[in-house]
N, C-alpha and C. Protein backbone atom coordinates (compact mmCIF):
# COMPACT_ATOMS: atom_id res chain seq x y z
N UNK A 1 20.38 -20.15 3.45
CA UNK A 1 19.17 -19.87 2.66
C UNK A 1 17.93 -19.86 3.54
N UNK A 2 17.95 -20.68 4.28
CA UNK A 2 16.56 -20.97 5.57
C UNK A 2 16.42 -20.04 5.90
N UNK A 3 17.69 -18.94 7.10
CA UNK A 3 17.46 -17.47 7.24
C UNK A 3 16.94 -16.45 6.45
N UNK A 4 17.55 -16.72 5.51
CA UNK A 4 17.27 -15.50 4.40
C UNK A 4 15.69 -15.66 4.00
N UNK A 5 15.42 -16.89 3.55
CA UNK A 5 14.00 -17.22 3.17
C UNK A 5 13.21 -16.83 4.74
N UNK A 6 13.57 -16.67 5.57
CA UNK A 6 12.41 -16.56 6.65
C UNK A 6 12.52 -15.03 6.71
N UNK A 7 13.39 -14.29 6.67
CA UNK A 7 13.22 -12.80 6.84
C UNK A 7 12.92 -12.22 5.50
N UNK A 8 12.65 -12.83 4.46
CA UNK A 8 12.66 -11.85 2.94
C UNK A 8 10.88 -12.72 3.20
N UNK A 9 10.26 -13.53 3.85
CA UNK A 9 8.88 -13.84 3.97
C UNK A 9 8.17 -13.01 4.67
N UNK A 10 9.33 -12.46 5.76
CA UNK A 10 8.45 -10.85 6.71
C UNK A 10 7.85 -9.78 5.80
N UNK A 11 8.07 -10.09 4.62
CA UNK A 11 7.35 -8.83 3.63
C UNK A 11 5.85 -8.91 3.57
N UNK A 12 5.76 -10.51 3.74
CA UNK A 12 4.36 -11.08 3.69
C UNK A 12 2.91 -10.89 5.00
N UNK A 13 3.83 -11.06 6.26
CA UNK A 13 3.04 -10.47 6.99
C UNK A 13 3.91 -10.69 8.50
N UNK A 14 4.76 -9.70 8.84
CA UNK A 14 5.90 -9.34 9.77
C UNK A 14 5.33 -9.95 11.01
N UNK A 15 6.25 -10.44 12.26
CA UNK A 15 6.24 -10.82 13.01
C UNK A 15 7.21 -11.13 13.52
N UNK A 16 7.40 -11.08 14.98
CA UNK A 16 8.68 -11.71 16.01
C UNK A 16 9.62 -10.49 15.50
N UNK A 17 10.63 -10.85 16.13
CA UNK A 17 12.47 -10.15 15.79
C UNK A 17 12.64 -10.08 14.16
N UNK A 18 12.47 -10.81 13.68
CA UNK A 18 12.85 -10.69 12.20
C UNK A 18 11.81 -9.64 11.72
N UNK A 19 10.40 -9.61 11.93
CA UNK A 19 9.56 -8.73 11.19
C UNK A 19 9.60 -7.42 11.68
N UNK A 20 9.93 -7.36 13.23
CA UNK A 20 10.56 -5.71 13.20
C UNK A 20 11.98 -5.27 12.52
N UNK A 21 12.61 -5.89 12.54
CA UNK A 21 14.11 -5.78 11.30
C UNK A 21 13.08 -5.63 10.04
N UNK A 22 12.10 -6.24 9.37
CA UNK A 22 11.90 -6.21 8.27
C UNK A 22 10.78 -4.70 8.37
N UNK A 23 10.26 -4.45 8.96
CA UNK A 23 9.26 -3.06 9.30
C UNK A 23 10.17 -1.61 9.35
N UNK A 24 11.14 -2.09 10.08
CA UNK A 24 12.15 -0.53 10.02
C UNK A 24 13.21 -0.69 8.82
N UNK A 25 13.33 -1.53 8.02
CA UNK A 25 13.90 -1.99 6.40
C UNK A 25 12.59 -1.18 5.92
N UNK A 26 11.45 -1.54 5.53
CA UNK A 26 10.29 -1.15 4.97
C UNK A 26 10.47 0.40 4.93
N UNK A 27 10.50 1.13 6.37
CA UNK A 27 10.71 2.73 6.50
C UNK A 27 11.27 3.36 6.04
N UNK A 28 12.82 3.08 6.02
CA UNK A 28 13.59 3.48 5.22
C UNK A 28 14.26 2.80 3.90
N UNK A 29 14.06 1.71 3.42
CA UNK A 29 14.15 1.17 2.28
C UNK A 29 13.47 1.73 1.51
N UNK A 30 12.61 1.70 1.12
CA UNK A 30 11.11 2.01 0.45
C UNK A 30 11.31 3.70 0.25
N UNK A 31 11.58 4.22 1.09
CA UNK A 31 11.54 5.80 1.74
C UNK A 31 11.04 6.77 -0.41
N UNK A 32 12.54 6.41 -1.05
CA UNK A 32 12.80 6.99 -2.31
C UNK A 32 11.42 6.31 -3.34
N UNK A 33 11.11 5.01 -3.45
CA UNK A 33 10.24 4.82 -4.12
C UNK A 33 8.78 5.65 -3.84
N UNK A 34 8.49 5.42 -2.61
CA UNK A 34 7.42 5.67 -1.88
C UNK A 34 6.99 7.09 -2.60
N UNK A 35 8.23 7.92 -2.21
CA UNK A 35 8.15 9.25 -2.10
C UNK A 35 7.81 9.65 -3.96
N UNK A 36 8.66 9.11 -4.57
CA UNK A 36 8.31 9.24 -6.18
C UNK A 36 6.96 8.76 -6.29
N UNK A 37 6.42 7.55 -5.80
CA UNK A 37 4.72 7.37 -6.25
C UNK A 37 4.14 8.69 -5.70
N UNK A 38 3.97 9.29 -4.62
CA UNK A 38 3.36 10.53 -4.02
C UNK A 38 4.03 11.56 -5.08
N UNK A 39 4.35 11.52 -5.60
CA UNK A 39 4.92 12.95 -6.75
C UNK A 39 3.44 13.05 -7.40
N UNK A 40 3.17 11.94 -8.11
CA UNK A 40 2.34 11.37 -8.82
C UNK A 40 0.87 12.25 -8.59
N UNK A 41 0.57 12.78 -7.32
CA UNK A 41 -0.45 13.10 -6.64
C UNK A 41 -0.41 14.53 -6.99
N UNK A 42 -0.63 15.19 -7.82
CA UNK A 42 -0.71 16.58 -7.96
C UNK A 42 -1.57 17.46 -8.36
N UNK A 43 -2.46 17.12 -8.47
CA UNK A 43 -3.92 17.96 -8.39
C UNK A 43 -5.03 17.33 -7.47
N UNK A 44 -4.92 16.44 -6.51
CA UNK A 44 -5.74 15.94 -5.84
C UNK A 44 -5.35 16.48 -4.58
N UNK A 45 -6.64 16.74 -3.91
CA UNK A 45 -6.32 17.47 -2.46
C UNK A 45 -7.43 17.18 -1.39
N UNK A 46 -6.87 15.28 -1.31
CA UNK A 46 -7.73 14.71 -0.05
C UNK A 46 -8.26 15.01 1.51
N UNK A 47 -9.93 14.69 1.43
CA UNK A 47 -9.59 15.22 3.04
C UNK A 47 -9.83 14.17 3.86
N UNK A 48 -10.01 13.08 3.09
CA UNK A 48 -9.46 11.51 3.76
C UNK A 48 -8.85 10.31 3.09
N UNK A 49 -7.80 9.76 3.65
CA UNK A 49 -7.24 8.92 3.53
C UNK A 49 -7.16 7.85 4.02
N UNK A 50 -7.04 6.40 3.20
CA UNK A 50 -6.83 5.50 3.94
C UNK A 50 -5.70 4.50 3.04
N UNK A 51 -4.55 4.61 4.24
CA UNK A 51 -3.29 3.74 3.61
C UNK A 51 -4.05 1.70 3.90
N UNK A 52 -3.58 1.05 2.67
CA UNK A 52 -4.39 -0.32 3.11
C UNK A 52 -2.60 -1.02 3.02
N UNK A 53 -2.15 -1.80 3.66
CA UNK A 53 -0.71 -2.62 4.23
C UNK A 53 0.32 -1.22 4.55
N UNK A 54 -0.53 -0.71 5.69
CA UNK A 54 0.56 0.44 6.24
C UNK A 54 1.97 0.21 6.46
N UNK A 55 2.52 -1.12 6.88
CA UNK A 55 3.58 -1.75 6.97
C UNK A 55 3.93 -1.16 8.19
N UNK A 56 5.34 -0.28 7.96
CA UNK A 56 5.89 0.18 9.56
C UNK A 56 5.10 1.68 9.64
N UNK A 57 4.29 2.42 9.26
CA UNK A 57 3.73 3.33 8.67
C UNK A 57 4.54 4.42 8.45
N UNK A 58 5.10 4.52 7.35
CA UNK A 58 5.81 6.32 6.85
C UNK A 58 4.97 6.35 6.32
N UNK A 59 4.43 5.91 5.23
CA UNK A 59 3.63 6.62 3.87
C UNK A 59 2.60 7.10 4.50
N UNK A 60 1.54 6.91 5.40
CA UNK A 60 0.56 7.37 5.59
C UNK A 60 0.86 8.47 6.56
N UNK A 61 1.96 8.77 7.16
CA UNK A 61 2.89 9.71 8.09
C UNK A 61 2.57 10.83 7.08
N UNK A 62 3.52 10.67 5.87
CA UNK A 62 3.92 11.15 4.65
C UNK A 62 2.81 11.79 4.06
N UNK A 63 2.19 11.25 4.18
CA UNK A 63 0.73 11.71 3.18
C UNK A 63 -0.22 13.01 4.55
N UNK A 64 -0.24 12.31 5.35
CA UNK A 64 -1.15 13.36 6.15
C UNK A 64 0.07 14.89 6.30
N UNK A 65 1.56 14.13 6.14
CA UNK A 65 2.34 16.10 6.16
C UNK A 65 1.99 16.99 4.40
N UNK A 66 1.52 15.81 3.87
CA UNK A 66 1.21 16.52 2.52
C UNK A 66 0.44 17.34 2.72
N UNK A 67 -0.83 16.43 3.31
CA UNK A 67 -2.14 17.29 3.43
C UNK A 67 -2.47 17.75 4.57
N UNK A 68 -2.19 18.48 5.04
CA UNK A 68 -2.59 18.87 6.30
C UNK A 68 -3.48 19.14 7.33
N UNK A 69 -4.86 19.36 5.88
CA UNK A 69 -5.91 19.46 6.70
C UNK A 69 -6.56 17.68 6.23
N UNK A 70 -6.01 16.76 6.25
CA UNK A 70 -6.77 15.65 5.85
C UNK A 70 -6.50 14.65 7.01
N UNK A 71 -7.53 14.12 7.24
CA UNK A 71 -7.00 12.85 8.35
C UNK A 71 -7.69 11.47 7.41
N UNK A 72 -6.44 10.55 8.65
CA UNK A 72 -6.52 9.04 7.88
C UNK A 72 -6.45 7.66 8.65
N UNK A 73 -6.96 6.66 7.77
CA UNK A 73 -6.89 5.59 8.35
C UNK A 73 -5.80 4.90 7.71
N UNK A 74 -4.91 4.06 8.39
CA UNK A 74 -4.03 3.04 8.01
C UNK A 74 -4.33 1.57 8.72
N UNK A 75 -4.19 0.51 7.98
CA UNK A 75 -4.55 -0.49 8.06
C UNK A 75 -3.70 -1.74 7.51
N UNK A 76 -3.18 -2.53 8.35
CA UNK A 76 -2.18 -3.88 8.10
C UNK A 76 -3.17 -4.92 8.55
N UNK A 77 -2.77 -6.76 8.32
CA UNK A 77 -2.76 -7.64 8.31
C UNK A 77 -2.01 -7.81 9.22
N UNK A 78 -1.20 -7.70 9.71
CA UNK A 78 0.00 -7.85 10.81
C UNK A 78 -0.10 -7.27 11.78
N UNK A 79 -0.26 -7.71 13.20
CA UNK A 79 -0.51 -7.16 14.09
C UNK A 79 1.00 -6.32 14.82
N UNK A 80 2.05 -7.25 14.25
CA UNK A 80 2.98 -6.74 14.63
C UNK A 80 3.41 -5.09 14.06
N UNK A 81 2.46 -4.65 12.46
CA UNK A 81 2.79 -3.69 11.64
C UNK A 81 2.25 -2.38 11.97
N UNK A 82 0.33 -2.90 12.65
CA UNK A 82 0.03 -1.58 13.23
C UNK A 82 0.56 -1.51 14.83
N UNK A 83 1.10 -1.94 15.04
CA UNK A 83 2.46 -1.75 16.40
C UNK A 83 3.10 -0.68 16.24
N UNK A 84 3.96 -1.41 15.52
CA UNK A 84 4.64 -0.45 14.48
C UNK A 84 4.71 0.92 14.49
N UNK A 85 3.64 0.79 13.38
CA UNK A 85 2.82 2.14 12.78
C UNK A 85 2.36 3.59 13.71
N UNK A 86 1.78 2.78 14.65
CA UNK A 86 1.12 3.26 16.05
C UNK A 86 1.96 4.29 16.56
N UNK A 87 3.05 3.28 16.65
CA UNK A 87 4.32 3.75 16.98
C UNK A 87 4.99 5.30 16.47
N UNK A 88 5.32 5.06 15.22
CA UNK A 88 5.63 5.70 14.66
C UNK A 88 4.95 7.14 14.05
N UNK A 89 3.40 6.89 14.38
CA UNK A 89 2.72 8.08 14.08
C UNK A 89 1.86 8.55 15.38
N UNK A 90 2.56 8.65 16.27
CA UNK A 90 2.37 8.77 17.94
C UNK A 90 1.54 9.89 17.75
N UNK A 91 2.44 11.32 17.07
CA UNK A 91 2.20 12.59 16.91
C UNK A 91 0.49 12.95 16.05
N UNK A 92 0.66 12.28 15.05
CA UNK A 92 -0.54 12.05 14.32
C UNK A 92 -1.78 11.50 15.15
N UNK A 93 -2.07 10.68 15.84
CA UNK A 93 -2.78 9.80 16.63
C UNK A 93 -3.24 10.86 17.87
N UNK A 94 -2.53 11.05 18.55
CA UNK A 94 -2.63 12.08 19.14
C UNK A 94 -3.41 13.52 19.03
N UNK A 95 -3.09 13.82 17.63
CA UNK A 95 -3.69 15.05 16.99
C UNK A 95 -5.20 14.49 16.80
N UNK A 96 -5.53 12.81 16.53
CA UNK A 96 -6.80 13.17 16.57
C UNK A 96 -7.37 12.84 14.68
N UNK A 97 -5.73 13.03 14.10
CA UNK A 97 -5.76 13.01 12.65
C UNK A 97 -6.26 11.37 11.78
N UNK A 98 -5.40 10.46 12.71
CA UNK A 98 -5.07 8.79 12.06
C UNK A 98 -5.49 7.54 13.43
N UNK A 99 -5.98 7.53 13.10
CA UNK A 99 -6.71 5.76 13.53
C UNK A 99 -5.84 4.91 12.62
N UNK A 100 -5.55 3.85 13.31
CA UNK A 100 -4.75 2.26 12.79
C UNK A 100 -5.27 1.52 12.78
N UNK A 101 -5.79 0.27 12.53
CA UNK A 101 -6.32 -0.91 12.68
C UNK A 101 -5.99 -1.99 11.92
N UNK A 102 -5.98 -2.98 12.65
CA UNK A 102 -5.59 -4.45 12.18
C UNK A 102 -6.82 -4.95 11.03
N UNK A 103 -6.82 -5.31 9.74
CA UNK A 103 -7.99 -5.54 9.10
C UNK A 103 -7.30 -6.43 7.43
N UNK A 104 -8.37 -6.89 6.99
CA UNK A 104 -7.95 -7.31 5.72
C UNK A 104 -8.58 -6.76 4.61
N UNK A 105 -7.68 -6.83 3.57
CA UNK A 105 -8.13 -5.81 2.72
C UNK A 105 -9.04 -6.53 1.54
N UNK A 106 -8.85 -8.00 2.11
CA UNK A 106 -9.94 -8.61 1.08
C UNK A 106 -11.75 -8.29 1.92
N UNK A 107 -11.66 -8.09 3.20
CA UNK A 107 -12.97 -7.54 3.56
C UNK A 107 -12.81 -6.69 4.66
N UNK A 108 -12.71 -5.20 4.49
CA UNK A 108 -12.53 -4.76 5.09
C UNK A 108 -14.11 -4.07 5.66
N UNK A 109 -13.52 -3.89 7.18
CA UNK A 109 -14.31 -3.20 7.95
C UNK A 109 -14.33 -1.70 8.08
N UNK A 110 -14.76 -1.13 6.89
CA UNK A 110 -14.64 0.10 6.85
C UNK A 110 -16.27 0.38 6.07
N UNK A 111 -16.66 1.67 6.58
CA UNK A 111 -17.98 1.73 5.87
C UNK A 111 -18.14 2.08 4.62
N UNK A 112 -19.00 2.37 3.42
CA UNK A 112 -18.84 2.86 2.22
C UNK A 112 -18.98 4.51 2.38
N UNK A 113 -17.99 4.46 0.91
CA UNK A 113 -17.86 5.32 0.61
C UNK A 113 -17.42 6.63 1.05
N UNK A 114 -16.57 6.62 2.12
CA UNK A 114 -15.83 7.57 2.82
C UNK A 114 -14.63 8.09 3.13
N UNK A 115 -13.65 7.49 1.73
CA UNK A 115 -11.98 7.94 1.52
C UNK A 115 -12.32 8.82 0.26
N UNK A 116 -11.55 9.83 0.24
CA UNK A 116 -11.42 10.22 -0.96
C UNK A 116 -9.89 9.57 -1.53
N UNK A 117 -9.00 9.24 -1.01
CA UNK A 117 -7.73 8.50 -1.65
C UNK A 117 -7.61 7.50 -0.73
N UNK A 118 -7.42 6.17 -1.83
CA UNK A 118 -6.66 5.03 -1.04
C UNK A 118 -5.45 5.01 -1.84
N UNK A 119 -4.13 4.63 -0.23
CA UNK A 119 -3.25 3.98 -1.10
C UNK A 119 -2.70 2.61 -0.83
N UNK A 120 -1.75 2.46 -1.45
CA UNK A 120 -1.23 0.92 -1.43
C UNK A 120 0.50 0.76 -2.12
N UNK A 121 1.32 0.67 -0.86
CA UNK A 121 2.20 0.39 -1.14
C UNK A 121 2.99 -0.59 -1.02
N UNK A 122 3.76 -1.39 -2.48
CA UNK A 122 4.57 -2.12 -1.83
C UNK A 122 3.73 -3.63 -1.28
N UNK A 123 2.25 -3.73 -1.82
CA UNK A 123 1.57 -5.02 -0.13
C UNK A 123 0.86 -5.39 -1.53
N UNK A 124 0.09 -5.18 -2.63
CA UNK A 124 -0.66 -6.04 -3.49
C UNK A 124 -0.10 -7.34 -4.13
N UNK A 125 1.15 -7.32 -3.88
CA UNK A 125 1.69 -8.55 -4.49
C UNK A 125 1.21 -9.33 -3.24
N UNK A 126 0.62 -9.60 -1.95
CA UNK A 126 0.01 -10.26 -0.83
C UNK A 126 -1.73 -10.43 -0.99
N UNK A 127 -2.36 -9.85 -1.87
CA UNK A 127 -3.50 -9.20 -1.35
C UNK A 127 -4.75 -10.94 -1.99
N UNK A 128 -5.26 -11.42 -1.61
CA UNK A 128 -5.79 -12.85 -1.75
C UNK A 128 -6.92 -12.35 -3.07
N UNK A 129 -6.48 -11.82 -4.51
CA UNK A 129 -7.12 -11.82 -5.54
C UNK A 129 -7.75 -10.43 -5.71
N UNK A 130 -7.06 -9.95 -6.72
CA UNK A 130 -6.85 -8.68 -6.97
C UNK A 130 -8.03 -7.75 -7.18
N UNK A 131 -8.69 -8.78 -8.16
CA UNK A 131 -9.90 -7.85 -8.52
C UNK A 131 -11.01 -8.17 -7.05
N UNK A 132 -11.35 -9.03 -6.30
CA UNK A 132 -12.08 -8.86 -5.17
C UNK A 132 -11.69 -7.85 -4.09
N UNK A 133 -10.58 -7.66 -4.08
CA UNK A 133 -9.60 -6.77 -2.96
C UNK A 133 -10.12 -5.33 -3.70
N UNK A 134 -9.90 -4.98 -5.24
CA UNK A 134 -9.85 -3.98 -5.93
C UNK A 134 -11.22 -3.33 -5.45
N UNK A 135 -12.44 -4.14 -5.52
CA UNK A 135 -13.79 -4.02 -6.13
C UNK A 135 -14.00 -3.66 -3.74
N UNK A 136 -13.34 -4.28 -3.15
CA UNK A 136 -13.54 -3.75 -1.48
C UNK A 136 -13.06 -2.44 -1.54
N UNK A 137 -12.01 -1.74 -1.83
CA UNK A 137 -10.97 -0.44 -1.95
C UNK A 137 -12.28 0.71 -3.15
N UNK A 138 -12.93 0.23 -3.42
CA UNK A 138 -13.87 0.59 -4.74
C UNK A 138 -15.32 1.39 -3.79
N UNK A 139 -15.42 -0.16 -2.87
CA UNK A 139 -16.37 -0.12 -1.99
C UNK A 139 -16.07 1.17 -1.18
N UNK A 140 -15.11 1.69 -0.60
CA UNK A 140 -15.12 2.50 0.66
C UNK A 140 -14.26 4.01 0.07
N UNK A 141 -14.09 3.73 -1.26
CA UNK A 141 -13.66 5.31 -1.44
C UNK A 141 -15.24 6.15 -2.05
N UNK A 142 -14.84 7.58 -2.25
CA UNK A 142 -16.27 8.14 -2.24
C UNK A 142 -16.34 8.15 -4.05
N UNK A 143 -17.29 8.13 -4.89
CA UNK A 143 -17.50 8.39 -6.05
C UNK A 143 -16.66 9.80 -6.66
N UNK A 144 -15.79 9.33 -7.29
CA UNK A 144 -14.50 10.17 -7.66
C UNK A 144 -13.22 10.41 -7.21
N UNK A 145 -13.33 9.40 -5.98
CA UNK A 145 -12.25 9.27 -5.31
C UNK A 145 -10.69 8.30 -6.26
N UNK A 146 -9.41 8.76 -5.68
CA UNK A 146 -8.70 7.81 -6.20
C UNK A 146 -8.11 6.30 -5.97
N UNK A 147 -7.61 5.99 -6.14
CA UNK A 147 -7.19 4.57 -5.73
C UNK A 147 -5.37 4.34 -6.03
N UNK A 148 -4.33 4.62 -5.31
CA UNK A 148 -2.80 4.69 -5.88
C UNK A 148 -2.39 3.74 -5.67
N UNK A 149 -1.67 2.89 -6.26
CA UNK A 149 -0.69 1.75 -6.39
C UNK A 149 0.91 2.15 -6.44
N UNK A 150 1.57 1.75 -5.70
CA UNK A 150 3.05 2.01 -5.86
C UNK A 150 3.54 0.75 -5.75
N UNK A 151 4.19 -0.27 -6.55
CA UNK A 151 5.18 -1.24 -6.45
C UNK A 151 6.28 -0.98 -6.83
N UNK A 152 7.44 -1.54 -6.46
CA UNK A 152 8.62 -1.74 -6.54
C UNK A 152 9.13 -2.74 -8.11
N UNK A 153 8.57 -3.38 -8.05
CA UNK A 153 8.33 -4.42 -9.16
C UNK A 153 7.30 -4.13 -10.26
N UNK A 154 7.98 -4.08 -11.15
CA UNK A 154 6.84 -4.12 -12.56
C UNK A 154 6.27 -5.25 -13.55
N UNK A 155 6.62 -6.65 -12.41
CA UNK A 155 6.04 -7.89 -12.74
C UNK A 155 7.21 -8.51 -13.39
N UNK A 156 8.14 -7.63 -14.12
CA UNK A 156 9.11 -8.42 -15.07
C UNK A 156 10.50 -8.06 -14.97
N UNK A 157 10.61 -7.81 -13.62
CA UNK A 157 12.30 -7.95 -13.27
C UNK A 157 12.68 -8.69 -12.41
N UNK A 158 14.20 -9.30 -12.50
CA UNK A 158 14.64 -10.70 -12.52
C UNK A 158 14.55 -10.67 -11.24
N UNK A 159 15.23 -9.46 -10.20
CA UNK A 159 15.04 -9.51 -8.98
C UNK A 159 14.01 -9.94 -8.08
N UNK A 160 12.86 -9.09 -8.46
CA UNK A 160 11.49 -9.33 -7.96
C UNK A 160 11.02 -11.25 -8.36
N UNK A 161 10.88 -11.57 -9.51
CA UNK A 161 10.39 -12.25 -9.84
C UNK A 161 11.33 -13.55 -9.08
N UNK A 162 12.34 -13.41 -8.68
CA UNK A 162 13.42 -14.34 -7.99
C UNK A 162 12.66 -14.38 -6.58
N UNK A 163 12.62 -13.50 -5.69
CA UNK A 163 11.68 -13.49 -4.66
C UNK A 163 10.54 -13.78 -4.65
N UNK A 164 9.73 -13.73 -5.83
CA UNK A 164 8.16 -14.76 -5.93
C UNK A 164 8.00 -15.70 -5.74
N UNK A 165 9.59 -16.72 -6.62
CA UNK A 165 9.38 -18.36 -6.16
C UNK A 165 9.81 -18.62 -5.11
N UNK A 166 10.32 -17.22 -3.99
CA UNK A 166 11.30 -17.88 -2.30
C UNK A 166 10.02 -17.43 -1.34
N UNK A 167 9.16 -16.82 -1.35
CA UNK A 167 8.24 -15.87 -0.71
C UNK A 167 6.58 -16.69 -1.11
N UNK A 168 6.16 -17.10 -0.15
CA UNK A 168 5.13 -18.32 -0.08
C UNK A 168 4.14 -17.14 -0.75
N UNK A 169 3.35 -16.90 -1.12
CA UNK A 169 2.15 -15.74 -1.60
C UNK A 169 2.08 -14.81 -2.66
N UNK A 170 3.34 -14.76 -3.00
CA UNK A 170 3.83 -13.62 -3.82
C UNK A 170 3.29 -13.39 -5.01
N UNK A 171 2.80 -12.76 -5.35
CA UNK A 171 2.95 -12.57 -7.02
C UNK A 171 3.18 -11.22 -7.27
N UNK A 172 3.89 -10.90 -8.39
CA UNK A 172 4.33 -9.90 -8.71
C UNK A 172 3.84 -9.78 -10.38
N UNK A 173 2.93 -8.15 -10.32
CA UNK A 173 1.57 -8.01 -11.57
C UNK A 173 2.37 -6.99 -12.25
N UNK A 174 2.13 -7.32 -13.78
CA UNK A 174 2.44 -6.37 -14.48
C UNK A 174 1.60 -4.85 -14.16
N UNK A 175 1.36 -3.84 -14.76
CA UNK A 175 0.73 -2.63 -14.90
C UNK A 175 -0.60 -3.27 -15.54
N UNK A 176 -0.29 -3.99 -17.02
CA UNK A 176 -2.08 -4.65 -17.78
C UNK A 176 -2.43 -5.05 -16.46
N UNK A 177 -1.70 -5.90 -15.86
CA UNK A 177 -2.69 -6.99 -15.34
C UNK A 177 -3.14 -6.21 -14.16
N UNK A 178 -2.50 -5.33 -13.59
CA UNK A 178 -3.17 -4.11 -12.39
C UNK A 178 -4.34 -3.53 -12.66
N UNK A 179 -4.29 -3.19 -14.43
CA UNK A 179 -5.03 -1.91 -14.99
C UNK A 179 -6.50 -2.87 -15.24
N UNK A 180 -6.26 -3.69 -15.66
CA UNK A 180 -7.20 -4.64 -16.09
C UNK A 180 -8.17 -5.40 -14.91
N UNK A 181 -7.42 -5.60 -13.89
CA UNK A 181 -8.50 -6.05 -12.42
C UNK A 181 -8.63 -4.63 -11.86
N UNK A 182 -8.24 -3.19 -12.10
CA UNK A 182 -9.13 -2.01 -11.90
C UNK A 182 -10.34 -1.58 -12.44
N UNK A 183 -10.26 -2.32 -14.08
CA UNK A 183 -11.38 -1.88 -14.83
C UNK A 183 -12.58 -3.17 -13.78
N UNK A 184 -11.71 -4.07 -14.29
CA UNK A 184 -13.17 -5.19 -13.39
C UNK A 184 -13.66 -4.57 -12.33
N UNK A 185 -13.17 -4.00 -11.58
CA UNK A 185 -13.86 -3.84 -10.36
C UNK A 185 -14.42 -2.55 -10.15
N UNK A 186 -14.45 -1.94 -11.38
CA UNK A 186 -15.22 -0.45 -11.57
C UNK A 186 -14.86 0.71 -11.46
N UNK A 187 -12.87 0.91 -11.81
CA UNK A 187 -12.06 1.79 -11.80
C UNK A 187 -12.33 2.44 -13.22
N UNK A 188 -12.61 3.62 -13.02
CA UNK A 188 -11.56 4.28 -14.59
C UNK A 188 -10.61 4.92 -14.86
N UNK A 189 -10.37 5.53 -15.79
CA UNK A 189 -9.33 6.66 -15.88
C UNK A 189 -7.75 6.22 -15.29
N UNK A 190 -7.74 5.08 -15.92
CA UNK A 190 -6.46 4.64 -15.06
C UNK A 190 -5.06 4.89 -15.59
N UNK A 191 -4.76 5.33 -14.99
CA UNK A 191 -3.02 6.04 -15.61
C UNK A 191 -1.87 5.07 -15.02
N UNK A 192 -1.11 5.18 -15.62
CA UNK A 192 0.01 4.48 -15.07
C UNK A 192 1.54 5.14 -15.73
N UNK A 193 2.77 4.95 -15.03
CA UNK A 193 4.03 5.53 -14.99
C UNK A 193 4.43 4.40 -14.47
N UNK A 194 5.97 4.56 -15.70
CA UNK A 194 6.69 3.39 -14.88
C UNK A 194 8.48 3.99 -14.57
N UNK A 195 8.70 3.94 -13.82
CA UNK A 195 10.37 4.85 -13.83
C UNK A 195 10.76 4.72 -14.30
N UNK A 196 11.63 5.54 -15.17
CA UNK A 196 13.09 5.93 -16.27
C UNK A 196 13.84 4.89 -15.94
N UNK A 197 14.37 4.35 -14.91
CA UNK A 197 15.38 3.92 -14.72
C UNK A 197 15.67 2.70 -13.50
N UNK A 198 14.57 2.56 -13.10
CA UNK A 198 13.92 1.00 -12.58
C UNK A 198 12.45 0.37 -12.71
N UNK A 199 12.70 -0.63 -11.97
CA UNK A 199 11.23 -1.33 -12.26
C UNK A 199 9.95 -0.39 -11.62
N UNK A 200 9.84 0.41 -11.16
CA UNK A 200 8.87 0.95 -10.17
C UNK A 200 8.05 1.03 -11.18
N UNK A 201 6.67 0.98 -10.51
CA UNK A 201 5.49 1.21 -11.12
C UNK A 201 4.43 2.74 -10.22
N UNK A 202 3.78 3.39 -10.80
CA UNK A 202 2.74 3.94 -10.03
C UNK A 202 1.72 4.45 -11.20
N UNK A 203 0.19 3.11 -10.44
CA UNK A 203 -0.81 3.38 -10.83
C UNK A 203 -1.60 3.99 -10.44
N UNK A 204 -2.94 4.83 -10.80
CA UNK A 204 -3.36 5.87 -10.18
C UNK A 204 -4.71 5.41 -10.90
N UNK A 205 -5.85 4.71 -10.25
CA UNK A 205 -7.36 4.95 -10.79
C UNK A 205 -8.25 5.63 -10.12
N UNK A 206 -9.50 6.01 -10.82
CA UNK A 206 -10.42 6.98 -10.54
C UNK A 206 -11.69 6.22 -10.35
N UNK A 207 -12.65 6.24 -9.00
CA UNK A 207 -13.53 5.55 -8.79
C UNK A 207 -14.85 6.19 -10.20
């Protein structure tokens, strides 16, 4: 159990040997959820982005092959994640498209008002109080910009909620309780979908 509890805690903020096992799990684990929250995105046509817990970075990979003419920022807590990430979006970085940086998303160092989409995958069950984190992500997108949520967990499955009490930080939010610290922090228009046929969630608000 000691093992297991120390590598299912790399979700929280990766590091050493275990958190790169848990970063290239993230890449392709995640891959199918990920990709269904980005369905979600279909009349919006960003020309900046900023992924906030990039993790090993696909999604923000993912998102700039969507958009092609859009460049982006991605941003982890884990130094080991924008490693990672770095890594993995060599090609992107290069182009000139994506900057990485180590930052927190309860105060981030980003200026106002200059994303038109943030996203967030998979990392708010970490984030140190939802609606302050919400109301920073609020701060730096542009007036009409969106804000996407993709979890795995919809607060009320046995799985997830089993990993909350092994995983020091965790909490795992219903959709109300997402939708509801969006309105606090000056979201509207907030939509939400939850999958046919698992727990996934994807929320989508409008600054």
């Amino acid at each position: 159990m000691g093992l297991f509890k120390n590598y299912v805690s790399q979700t929280r903020k990766p590091e050493g040997r275990l958190g790169m096992m848990m970063l290239n799990g993230m890449n392709s684990g995640h891959a199918k959820m990920a990709d269904w929250g980005l369905s979600h995105l279909k009349t919006i046509a960003p020309k900046t982005i900023v992924d906030l817990g990039c993790g090993g970075g696909r999604n923000i990979g993912e998102q700039l092959k969507k958009y092609p003419d859009a460049k982006g920022t991605a941003i982890d807590y884990s130094e080991l994640s924008v490693e990672k990430a770095t890594e993995y979006n060599k090609e992107f970085i290069t182009a000139g498209r994506l900057v990485i940086k180590q930052g927190n998303v309860s105060a981030l160092e980003l200026p106002d008002s200059i994303y038109d989409l943030a996203t967030a995958f998979e990392t708010i069950y970490f984030w140190p109080g939802l609606e302050k984190c919400f109301a920073e992500v609020a701060r730096i997108l542009k007036d009409g910009g969106y804000f996407m949520i993709v979890n795995e967990s919809d607060g009320k499955d046995a799985a997830s909620l089993k990993f909350e009490k092994i995983i020091d930080g965790m909490k795992c939010y219903t959709v109300e309780q997402i939708s509801d610290a969006l309105s606090a922090a000056g979201f509207s228009r907030i939509k939400t979908d939850h999958h046919k046929s698992k727990p996934w969630i994807t929320v989508l608000a409008k600054k």
